[in-house]
PDB file of N, CA and C in Angstrom:
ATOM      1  N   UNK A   1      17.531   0.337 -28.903  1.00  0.00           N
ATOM      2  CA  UNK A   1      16.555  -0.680 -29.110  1.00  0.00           C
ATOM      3  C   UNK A   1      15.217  -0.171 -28.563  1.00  0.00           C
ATOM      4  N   UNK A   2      13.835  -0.313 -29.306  1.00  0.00           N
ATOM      5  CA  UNK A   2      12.816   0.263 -28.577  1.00  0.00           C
ATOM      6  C   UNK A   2      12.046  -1.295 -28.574  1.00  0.00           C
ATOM      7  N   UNK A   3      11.343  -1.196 -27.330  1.00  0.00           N
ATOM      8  CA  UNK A   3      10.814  -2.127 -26.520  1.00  0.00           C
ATOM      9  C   UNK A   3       9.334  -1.873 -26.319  1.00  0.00           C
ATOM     10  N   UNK A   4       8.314  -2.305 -27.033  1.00  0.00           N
ATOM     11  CA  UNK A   4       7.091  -2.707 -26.334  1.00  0.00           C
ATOM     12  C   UNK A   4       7.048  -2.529 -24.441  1.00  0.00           C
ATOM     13  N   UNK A   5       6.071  -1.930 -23.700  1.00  0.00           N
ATOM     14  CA  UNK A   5       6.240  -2.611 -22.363  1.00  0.00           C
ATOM     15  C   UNK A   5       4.679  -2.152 -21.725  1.00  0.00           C
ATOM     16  N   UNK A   6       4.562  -2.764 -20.643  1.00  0.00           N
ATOM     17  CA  UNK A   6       3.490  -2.086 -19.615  1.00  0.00           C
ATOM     18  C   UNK A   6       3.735  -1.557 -18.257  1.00  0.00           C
ATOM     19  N   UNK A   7       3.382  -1.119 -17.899  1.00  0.00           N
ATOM     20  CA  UNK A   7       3.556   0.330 -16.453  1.00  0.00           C
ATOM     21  C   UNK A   7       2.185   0.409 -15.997  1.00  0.00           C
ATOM     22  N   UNK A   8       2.107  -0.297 -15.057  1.00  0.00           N
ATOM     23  CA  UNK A   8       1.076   0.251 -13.789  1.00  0.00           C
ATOM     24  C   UNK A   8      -0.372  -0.451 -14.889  1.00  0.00           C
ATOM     25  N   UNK A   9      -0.587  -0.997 -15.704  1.00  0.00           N
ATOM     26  CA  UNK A   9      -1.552  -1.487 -16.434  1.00  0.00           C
ATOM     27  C   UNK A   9      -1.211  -0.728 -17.921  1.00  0.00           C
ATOM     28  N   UNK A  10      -0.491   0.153 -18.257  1.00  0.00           N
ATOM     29  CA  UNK A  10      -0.522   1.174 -19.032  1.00  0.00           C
ATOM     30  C   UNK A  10       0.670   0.928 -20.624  1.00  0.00           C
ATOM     31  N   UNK A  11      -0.046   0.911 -21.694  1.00  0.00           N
ATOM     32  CA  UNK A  11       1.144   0.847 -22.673  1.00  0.00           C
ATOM     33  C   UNK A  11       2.128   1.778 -22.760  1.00  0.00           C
ATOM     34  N   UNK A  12       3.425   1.613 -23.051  1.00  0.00           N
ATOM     35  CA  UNK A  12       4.471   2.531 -22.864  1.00  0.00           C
ATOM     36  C   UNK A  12       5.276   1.826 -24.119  1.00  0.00           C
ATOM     37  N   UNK A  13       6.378   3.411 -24.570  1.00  0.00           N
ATOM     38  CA  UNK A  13       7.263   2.489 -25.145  1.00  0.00           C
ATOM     39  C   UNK A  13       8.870   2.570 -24.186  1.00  0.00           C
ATOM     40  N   UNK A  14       9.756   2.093 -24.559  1.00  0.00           N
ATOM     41  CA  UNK A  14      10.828   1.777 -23.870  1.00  0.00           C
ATOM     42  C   UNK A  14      12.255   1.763 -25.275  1.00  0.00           C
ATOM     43  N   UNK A  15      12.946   3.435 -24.407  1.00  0.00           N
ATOM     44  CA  UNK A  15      14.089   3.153 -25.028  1.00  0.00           C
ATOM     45  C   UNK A  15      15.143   2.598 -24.812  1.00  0.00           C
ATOM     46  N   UNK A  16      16.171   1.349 -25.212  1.00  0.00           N
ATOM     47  CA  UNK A  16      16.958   0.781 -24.096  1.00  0.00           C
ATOM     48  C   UNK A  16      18.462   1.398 -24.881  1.00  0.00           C
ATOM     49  N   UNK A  17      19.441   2.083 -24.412  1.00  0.00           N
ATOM     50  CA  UNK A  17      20.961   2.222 -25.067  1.00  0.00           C
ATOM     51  C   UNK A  17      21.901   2.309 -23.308  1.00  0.00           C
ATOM     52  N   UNK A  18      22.439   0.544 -24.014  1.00  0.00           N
ATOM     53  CA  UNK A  18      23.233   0.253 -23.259  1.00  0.00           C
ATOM     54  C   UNK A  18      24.210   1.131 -22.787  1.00  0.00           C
ATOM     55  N   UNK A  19      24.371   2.406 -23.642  1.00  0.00           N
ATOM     56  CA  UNK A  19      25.404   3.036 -23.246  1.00  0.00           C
ATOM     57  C   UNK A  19      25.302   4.561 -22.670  1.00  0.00           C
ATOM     58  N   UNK A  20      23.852   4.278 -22.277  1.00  0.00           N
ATOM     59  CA  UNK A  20      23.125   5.746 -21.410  1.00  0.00           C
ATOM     60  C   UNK A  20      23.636   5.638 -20.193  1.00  0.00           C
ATOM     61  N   UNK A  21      23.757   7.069 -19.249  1.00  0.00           N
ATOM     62  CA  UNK A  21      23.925   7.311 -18.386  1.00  0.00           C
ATOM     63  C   UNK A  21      22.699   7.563 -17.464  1.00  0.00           C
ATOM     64  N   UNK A  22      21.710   8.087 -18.042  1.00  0.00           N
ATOM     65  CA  UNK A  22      20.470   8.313 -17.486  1.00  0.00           C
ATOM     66  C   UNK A  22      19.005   7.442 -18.199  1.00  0.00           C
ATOM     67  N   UNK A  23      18.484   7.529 -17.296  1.00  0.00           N
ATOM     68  CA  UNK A  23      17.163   6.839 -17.226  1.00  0.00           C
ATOM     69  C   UNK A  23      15.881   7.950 -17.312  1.00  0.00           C
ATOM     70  N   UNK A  24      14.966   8.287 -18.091  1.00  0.00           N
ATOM     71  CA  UNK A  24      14.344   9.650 -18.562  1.00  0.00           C
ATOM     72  C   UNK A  24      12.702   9.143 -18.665  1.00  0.00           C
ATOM     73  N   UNK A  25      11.950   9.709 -18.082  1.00  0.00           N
ATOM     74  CA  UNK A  25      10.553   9.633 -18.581  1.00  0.00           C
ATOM     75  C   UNK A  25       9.979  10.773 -18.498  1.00  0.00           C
ATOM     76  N   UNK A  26       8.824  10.475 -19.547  1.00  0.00           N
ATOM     77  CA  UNK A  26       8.201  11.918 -19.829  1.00  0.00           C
ATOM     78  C   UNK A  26       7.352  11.897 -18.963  1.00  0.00           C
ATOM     79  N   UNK A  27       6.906  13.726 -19.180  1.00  0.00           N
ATOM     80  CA  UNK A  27       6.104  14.760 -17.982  1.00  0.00           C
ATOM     81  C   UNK A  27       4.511  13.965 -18.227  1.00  0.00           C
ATOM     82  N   UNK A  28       4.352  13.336 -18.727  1.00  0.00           N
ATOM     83  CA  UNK A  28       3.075  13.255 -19.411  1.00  0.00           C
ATOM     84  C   UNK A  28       2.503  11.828 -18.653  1.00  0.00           C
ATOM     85  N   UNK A  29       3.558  10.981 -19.134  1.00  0.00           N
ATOM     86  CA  UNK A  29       3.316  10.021 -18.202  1.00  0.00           C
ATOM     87  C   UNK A  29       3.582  10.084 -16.645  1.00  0.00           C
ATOM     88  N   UNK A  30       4.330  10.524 -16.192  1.00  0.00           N
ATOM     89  CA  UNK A  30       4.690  10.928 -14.791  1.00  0.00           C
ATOM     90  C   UNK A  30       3.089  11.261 -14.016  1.00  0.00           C
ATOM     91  N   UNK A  31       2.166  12.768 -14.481  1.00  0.00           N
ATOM     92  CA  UNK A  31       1.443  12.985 -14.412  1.00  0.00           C
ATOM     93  C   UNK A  31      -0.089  11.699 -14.277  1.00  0.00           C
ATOM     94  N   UNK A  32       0.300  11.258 -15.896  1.00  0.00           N
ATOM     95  CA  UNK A  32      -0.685  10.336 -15.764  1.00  0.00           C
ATOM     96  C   UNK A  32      -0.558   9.309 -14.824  1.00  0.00           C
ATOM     97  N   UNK A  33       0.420   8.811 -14.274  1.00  0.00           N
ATOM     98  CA  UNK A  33       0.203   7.792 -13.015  1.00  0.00           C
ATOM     99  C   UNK A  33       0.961   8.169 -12.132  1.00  0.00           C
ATOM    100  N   UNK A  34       0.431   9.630 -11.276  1.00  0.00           N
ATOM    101  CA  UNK A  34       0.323   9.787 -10.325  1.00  0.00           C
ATOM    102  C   UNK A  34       1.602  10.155  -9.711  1.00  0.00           C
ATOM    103  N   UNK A  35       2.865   9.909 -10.534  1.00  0.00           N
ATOM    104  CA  UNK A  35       4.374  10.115  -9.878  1.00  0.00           C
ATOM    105  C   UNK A  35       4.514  11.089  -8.707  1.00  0.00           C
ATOM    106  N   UNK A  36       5.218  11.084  -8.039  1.00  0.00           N
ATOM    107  CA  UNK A  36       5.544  12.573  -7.015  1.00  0.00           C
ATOM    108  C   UNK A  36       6.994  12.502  -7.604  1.00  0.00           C
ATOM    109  N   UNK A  37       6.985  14.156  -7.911  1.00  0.00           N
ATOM    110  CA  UNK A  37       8.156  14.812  -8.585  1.00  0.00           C
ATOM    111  C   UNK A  37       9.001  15.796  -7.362  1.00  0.00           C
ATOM    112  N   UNK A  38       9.640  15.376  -7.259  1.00  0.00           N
ATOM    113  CA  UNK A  38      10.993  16.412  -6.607  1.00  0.00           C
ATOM    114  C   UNK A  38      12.189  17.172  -7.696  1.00  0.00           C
ATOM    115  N   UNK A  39      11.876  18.234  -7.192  1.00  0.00           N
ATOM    116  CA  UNK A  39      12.642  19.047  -8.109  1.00  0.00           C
ATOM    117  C   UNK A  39      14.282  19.102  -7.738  1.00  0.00           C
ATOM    118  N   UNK A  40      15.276  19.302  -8.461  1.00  0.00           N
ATOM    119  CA  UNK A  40      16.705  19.017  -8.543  1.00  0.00           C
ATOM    120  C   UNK A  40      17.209  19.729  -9.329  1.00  0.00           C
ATOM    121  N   UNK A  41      18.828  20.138  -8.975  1.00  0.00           N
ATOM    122  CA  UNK A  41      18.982  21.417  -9.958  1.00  0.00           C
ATOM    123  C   UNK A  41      19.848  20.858 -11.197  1.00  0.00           C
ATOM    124  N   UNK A  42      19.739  21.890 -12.411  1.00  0.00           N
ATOM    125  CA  UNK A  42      20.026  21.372 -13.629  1.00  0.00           C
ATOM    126  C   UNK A  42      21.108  21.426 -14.065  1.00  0.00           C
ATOM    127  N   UNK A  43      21.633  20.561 -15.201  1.00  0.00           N
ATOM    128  CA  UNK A  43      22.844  20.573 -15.978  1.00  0.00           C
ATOM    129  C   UNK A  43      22.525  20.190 -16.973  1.00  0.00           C
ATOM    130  N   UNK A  44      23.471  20.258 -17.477  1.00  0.00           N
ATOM    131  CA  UNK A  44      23.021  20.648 -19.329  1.00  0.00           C
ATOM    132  C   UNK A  44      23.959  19.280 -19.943  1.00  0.00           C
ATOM    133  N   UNK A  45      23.505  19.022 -21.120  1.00  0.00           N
ATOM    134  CA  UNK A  45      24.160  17.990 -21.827  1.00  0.00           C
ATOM    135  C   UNK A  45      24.256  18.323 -23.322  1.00  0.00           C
ATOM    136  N   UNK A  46      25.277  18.150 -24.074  1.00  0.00           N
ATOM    137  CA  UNK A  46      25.439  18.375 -25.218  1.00  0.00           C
ATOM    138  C   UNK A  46      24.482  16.760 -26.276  1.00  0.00           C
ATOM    139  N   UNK A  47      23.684  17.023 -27.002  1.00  0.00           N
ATOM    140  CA  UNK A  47      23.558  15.719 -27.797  1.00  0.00           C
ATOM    141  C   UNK A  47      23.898  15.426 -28.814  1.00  0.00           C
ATOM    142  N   UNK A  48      24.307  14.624 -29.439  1.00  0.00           N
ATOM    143  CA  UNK A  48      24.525  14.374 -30.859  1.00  0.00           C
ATOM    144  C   UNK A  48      24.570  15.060 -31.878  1.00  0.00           C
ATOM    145  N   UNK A  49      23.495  15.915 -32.120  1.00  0.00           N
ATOM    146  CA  UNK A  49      23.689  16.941 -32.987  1.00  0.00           C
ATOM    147  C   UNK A  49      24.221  18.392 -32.847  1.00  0.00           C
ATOM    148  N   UNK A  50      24.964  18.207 -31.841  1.00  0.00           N
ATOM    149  CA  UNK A  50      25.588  19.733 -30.879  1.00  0.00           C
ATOM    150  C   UNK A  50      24.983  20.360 -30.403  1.00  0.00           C
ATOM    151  N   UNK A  51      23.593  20.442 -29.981  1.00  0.00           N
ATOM    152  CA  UNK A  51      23.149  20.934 -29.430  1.00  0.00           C
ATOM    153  C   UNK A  51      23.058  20.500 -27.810  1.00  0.00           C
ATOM    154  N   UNK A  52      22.424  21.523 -27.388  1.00  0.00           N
ATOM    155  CA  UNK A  52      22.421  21.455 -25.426  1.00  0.00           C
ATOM    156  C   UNK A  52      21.123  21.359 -24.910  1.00  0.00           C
ATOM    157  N   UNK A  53      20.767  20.224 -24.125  1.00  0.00           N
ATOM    158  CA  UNK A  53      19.582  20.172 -23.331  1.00  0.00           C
ATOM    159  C   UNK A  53      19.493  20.371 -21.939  1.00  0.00           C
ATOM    160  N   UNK A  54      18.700  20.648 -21.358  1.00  0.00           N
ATOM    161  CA  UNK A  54      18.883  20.549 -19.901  1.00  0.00           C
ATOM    162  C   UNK A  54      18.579  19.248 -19.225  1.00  0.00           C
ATOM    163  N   UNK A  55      18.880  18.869 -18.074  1.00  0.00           N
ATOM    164  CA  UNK A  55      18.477  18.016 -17.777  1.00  0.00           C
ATOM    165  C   UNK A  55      18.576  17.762 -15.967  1.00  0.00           C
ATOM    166  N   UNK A  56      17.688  17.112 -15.300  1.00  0.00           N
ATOM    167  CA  UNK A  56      18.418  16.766 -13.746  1.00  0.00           C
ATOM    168  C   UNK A  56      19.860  16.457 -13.827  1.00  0.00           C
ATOM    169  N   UNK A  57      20.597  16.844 -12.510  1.00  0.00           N
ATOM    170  CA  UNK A  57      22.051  15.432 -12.555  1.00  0.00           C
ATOM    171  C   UNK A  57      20.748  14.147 -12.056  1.00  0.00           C
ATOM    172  N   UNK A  58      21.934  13.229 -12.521  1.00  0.00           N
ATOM    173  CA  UNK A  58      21.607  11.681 -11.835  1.00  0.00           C
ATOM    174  C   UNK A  58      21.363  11.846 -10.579  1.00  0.00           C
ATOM    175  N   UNK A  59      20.160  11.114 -10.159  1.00  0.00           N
ATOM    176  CA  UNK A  59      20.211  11.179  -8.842  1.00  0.00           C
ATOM    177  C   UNK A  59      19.832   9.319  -8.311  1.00  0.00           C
ATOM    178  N   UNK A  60      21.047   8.879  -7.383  1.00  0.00           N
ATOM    179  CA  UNK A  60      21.101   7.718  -7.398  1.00  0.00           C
ATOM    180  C   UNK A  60      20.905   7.171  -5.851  1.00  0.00           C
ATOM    181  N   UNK A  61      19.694   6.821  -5.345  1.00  0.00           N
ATOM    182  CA  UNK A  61      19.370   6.142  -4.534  1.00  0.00           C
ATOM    183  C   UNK A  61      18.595   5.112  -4.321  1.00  0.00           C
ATOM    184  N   UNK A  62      19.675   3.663  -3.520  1.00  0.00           N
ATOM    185  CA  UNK A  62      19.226   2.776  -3.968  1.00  0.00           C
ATOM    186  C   UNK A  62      18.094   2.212  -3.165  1.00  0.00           C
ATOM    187  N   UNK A  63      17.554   3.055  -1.501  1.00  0.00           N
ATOM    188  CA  UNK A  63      16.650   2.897  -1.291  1.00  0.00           C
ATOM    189  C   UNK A  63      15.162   3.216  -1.816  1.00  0.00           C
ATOM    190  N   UNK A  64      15.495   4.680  -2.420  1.00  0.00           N
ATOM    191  CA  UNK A  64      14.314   5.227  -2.893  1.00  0.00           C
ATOM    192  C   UNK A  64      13.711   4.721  -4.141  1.00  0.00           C
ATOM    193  N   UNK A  65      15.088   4.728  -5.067  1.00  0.00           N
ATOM    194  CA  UNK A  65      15.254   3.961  -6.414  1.00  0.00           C
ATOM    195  C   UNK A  65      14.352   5.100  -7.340  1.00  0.00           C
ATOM    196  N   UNK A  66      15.173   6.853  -7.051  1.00  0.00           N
ATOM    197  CA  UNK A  66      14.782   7.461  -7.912  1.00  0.00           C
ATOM    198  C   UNK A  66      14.922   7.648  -9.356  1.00  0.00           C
ATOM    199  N   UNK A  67      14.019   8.047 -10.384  1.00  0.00           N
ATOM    200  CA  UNK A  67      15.118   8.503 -11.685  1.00  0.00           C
ATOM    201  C   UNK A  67      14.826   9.943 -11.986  1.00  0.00           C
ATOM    202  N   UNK A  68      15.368  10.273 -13.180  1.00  0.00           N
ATOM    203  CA  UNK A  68      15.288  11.497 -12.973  1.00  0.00           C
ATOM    204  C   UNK A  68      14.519  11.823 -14.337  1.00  0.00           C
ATOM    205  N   UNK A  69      13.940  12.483 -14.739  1.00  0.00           N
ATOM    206  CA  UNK A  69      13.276  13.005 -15.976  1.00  0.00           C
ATOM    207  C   UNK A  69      13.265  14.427 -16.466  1.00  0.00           C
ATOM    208  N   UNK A  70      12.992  14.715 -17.824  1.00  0.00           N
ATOM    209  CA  UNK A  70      13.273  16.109 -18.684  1.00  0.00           C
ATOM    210  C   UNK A  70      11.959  16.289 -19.746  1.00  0.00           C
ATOM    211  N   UNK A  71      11.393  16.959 -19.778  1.00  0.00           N
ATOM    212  CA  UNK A  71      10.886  17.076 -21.032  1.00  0.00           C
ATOM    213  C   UNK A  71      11.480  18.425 -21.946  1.00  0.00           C
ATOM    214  N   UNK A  72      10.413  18.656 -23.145  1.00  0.00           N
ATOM    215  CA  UNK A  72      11.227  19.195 -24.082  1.00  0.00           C
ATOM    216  C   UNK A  72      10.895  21.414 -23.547  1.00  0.00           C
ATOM    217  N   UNK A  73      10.265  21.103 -22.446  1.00  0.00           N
ATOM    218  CA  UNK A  73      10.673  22.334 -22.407  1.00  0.00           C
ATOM    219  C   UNK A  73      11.284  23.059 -21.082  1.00  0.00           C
ATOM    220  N   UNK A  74      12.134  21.939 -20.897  1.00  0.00           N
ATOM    221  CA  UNK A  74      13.590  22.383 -19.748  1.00  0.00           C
ATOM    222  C   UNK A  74      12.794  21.634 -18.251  1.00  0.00           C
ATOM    223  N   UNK A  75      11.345  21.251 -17.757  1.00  0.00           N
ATOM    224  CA  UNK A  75      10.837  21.104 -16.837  1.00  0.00           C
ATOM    225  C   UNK A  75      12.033  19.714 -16.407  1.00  0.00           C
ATOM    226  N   UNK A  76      12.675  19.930 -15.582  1.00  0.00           N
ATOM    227  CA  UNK A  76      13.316  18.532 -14.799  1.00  0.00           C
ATOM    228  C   UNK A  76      12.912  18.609 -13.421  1.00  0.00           C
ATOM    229  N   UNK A  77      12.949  17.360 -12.966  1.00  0.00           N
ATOM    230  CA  UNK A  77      13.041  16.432 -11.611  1.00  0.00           C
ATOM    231  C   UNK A  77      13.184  15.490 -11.587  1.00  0.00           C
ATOM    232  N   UNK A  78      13.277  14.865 -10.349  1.00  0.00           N
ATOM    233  CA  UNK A  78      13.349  13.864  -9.819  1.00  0.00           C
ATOM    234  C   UNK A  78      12.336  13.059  -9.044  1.00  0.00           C
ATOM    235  N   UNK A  79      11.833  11.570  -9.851  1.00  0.00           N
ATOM    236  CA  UNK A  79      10.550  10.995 -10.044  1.00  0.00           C
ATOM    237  C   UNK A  79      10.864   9.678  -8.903  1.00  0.00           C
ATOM    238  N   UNK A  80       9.421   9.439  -8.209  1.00  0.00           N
ATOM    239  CA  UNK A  80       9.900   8.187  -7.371  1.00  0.00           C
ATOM    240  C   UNK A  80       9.936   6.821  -8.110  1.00  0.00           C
ATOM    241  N   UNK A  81      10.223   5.664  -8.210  1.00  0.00           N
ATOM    242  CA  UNK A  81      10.601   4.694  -8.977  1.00  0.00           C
ATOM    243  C   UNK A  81       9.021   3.848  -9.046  1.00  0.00           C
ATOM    244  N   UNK A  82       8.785   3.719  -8.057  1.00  0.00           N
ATOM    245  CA  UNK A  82       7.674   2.981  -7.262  1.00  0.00           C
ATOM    246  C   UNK A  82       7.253   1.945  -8.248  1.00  0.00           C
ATOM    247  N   UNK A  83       8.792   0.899  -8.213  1.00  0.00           N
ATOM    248  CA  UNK A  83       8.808  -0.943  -9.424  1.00  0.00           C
ATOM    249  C   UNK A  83       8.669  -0.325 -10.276  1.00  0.00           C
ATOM    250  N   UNK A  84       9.667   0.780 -10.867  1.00  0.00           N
ATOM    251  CA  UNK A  84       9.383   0.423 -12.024  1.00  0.00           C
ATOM    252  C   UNK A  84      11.087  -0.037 -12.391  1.00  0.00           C
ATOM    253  N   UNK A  85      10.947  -0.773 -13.337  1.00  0.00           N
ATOM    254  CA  UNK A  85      12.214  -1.443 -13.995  1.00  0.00           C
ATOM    255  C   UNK A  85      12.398  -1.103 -15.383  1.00  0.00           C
ATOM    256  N   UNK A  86      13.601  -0.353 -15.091  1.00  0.00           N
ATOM    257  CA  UNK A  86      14.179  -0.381 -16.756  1.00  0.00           C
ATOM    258  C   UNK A  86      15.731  -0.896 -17.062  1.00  0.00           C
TER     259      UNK A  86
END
């Protein structure tokens, strides 16, 4: 399902599949508002079309309330949450 939303004043879109394991935002936006990125080491995921991406593992803390993000050319980490809700 894609979702209209706003972030920090900012239009975004929002992918929602109930049946994800991970939570993903791009390098672009990260950058643009300011995220602090911690880096984390990678694992790979097969997608749909057989192919393999890289990606952070999950990283799940419920004080920090990190997620983790990928873009399309292998860059992963781990992003601080700071409200955001998905």
């Amino acid at each position: 399902m894609k979702l209209k939303g706003k972030l920090f004043d900012r239009d975004i879109l929002l992918l929602i599949d109930s049946g994800a394991n991970h939570n993903f935002i791009s390098q672009r936006l990260v950058t643009e508002l300011g995220l602090t990125v911690y880096q984390t080491k990678t694992s790979f995921v097969r997608l749909g079309d057989g192919n393999q991406s890289g990606l952070s593992r999950p990283q799940q803390s419920h004080d920090s309330g990190q997620i983790s993000h990928s873009d399309d050319r292998g860059t992963t980490g781990r992003t601080q949450r700071r409200h955001l809700l998905f």
